[in-house]
Protein backbone atom coordinates (compact mmCIF):
# COMPACT_ATOMS: atom_id res chain seq x y z
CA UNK A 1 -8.27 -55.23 -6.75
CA UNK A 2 -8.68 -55.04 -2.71
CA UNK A 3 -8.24 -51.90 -1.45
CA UNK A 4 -5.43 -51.50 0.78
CA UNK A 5 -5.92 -52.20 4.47
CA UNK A 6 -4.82 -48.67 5.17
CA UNK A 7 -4.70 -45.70 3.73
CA UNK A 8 -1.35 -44.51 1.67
CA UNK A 9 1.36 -43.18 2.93
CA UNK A 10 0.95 -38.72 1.80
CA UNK A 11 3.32 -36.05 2.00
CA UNK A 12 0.03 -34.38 4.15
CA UNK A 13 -0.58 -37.32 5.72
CA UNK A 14 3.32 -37.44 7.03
CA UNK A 15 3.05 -33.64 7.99
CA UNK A 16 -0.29 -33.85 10.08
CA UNK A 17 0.93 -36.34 12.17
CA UNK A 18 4.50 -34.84 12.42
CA UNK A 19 2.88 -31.70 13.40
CA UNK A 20 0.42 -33.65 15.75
CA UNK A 21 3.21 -35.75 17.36
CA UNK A 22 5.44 -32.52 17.86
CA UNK A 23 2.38 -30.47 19.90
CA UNK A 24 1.91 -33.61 21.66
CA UNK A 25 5.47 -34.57 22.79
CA UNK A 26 7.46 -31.86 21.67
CA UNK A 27 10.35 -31.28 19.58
CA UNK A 28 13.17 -32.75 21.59
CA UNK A 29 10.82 -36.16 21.56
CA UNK A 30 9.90 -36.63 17.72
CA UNK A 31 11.90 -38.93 15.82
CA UNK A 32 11.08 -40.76 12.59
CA UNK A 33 10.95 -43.75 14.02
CA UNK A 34 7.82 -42.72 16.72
CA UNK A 35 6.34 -40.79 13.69
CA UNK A 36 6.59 -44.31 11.62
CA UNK A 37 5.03 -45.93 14.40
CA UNK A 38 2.17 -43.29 14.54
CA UNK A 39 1.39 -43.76 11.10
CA UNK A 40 1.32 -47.59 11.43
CA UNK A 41 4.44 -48.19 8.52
CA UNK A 42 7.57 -48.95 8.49
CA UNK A 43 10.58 -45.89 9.09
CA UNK A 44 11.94 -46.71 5.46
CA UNK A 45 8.09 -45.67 4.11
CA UNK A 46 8.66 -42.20 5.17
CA UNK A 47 11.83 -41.79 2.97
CA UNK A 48 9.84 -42.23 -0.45
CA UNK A 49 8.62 -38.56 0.73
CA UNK A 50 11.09 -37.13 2.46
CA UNK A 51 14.95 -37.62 2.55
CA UNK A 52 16.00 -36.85 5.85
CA UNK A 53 13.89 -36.09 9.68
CA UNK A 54 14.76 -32.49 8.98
CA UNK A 55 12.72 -32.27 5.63
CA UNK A 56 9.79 -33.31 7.47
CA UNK A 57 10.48 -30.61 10.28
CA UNK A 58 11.21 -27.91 7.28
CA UNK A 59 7.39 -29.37 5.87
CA UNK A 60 5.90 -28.79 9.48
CA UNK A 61 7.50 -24.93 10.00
CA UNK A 62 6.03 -24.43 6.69
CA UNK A 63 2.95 -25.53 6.89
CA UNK A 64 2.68 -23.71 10.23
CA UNK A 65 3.96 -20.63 8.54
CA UNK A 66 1.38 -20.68 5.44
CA UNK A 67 -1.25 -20.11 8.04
CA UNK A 68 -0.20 -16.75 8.39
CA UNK A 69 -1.77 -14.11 6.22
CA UNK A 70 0.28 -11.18 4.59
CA UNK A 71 -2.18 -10.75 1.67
CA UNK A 72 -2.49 -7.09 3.01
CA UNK A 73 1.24 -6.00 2.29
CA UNK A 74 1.01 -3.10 -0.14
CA UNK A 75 -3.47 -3.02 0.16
CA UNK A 76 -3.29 -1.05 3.68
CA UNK A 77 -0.80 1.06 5.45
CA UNK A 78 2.23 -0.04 6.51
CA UNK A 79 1.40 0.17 10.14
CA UNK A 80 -1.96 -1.47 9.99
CA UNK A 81 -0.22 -4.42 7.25
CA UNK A 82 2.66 -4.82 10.71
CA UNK A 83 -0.24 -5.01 13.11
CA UNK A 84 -2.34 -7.48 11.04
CA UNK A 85 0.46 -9.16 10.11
CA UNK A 86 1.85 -9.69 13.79
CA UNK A 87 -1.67 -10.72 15.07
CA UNK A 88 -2.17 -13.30 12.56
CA UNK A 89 1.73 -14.55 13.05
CA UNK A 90 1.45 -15.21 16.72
CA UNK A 91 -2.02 -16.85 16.45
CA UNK A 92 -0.41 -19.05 13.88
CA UNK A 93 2.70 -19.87 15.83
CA UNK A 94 0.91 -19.92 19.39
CA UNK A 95 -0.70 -22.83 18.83
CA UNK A 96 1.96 -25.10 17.74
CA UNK A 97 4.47 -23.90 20.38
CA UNK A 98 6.77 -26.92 20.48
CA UNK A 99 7.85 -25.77 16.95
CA UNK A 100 8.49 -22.53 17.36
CA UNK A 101 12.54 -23.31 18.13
CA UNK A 102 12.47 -24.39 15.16
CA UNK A 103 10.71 -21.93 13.40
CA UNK A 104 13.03 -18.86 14.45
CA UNK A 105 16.06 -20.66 13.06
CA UNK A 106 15.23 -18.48 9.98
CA UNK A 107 13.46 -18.98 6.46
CA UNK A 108 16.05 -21.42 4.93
CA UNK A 109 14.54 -23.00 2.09
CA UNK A 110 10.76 -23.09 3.25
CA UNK A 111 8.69 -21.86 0.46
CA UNK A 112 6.04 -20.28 2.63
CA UNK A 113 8.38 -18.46 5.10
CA UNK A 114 10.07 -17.19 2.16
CA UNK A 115 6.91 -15.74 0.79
CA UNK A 116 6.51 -14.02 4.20
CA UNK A 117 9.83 -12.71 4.38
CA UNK A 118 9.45 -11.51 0.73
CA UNK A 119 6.06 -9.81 1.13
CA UNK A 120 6.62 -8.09 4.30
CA UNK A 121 9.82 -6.54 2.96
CA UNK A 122 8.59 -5.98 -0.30
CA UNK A 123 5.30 -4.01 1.44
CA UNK A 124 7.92 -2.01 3.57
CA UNK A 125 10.41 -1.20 0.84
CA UNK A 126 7.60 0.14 -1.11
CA UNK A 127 6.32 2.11 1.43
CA UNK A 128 9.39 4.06 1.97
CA UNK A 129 11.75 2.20 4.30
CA UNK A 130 14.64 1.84 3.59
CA UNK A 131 16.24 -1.65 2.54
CA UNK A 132 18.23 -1.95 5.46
CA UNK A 133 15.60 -0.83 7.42
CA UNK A 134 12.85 -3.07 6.35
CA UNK A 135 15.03 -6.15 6.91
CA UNK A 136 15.50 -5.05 10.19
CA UNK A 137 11.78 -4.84 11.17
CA UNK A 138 11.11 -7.97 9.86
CA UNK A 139 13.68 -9.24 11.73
CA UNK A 140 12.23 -7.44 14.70
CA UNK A 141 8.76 -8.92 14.18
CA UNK A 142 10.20 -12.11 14.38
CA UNK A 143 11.38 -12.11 17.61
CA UNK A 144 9.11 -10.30 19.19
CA UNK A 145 6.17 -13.06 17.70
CA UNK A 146 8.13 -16.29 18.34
CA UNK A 147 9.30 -14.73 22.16
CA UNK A 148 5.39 -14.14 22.54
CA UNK A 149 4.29 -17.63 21.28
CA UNK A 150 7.42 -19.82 22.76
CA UNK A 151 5.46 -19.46 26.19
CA UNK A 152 3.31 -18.22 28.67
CA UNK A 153 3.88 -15.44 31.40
CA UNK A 154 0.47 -16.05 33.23
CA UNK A 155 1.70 -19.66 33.30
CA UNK A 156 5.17 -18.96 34.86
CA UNK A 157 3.08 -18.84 38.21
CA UNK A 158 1.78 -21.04 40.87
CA UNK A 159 -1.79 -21.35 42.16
CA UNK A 160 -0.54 -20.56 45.75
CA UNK A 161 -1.15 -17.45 47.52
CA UNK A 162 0.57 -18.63 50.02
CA UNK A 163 4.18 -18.96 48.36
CA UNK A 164 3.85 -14.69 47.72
CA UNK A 165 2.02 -13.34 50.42
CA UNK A 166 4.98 -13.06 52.60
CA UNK A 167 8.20 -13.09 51.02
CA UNK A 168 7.01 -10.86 47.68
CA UNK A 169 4.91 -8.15 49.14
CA UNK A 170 4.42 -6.61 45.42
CA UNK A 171 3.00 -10.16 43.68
CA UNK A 172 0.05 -10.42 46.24
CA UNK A 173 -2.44 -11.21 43.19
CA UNK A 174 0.45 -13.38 41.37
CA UNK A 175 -1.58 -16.34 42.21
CA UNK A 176 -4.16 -15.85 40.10
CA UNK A 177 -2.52 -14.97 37.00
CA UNK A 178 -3.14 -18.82 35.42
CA UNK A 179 -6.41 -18.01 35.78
CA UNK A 180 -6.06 -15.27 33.61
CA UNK A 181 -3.36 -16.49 31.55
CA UNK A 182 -4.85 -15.36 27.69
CA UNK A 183 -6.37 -12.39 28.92
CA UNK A 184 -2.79 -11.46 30.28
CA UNK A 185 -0.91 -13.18 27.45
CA UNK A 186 -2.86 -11.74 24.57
CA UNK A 187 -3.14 -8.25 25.94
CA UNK A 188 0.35 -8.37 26.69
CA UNK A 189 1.34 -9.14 23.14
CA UNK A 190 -1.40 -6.31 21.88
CA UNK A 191 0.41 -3.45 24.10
CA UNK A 192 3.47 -4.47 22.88
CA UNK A 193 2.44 -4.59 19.19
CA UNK A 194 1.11 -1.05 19.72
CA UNK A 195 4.45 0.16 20.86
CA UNK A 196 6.77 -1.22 18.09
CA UNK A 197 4.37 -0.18 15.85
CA UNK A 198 4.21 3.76 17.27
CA UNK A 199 7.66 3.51 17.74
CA UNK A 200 8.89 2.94 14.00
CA UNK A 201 6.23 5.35 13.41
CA UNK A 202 8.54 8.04 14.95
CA UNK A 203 11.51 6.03 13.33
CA UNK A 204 9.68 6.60 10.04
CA UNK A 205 9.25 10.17 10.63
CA UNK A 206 12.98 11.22 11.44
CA UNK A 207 14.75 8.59 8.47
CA UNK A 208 11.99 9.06 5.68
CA UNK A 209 9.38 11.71 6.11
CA UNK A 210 5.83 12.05 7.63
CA UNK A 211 3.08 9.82 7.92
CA UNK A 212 -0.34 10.46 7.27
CA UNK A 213 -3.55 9.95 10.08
CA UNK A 214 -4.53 6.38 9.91
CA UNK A 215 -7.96 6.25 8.30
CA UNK A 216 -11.24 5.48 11.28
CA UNK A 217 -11.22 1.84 10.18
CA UNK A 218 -7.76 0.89 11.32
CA UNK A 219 -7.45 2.79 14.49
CA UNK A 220 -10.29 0.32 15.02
CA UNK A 221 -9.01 -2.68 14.40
């Protein structure tokens, strides 16, 4: 038989360029008829995979969302699993931006979101907290990741000292923030990650008990 003149239509191969298409263009632009067109078929080729445009958004957040690992959950302290867990979240959602409205709608049926939401409450329930509790910080952690990774601070500025200098006495150095913009971005996100996590530290401490010294190696991390 000849082999076809291109290759098969995938479920991956539909979600790659989705996801491509939506960090390209953004969300507000992607359609299934621009993703058909990317893909070289016809719109009616992408419904023997997927039923509706939404399915292939729900693939997308998913696939997004497997990226980020919570293997540690119940391995490492609770504090050190939150930290890991946040790092690796943000990295995973900060660099597909455009589908990170998306994304914070909530879990819904996405298997991999699902299997973050039930391993990060599942490591906090065991450690102690609270049901209510440990919803709530997972709830937490998920708007303080998709806030961080929605956009830039450093970017919110111009490259023109002149627009500060006179008018905003305090934002002098403003100008030069894009410069800057992961340094101040990423150590932004760290500080805050350190608070949260120090604060339900103290949180832990009053509603469940006391927490032992972190061992050397996490401190470090």
């Amino acid at each position: 038989m000849p082999r076809p003149r291109q290759a098969l239509l995938s479920r991956q191969r539909i979600i790659e360029a989705a996801a491509a298409l939506i960090d390209a263009e953004g969300l507000e632009a992607f359609s299934t008829r621009r993703l058909a067109a990317e893909l070289g078929v016809r719109g009616p080729s992408l419904y023997n995979h997927f039923a509706t445009k939404d399915e292939i958004l729900d693939a997308v957040a998913d696939s997004i969302t497997s990226q980020v690992d919570v293997s540690f959950f119940g391995k490492v302290d609770w504090r050190e699993a939150l930290r890991r867990w946040g790092l690796s979240y943000r990295a995973a959602l900060a660099a597909h931006p455009n589908i990170v409205p998306y994304l914070a709608r909530g879990p819904g049926r996405r298997p991999a979101a699902l299997a973050m939401a039930d391993a990060v409450y599942g490591g906090l329930v065991d450690a102690g907290w609270p049901p209510a509790r440990a919803t709530h910080i997972g709830a937490l952690m998920r708007y303080f990741v998709a806030g961080s990774a929605l956009g830039s601070f450093a970017r919110g500025f111009v490259e023109d000292p002149g627009l500060y200098a006179e008018q905003y006495p305090h934002l002098t150095q403003a100008h030069r923030l894009p410069e800057h913009q992961q340094q101040v971005d990423e150590g932004a996100f760290a500080l805050g990650l350190d608070a949260l996590v120090d604060g339900l530290s103290r949180t832990y401490e009053r509603q469940v008990g006391p927490v032992p010294p972190l061992p050397p190696a996490a401190d470090a991390y």
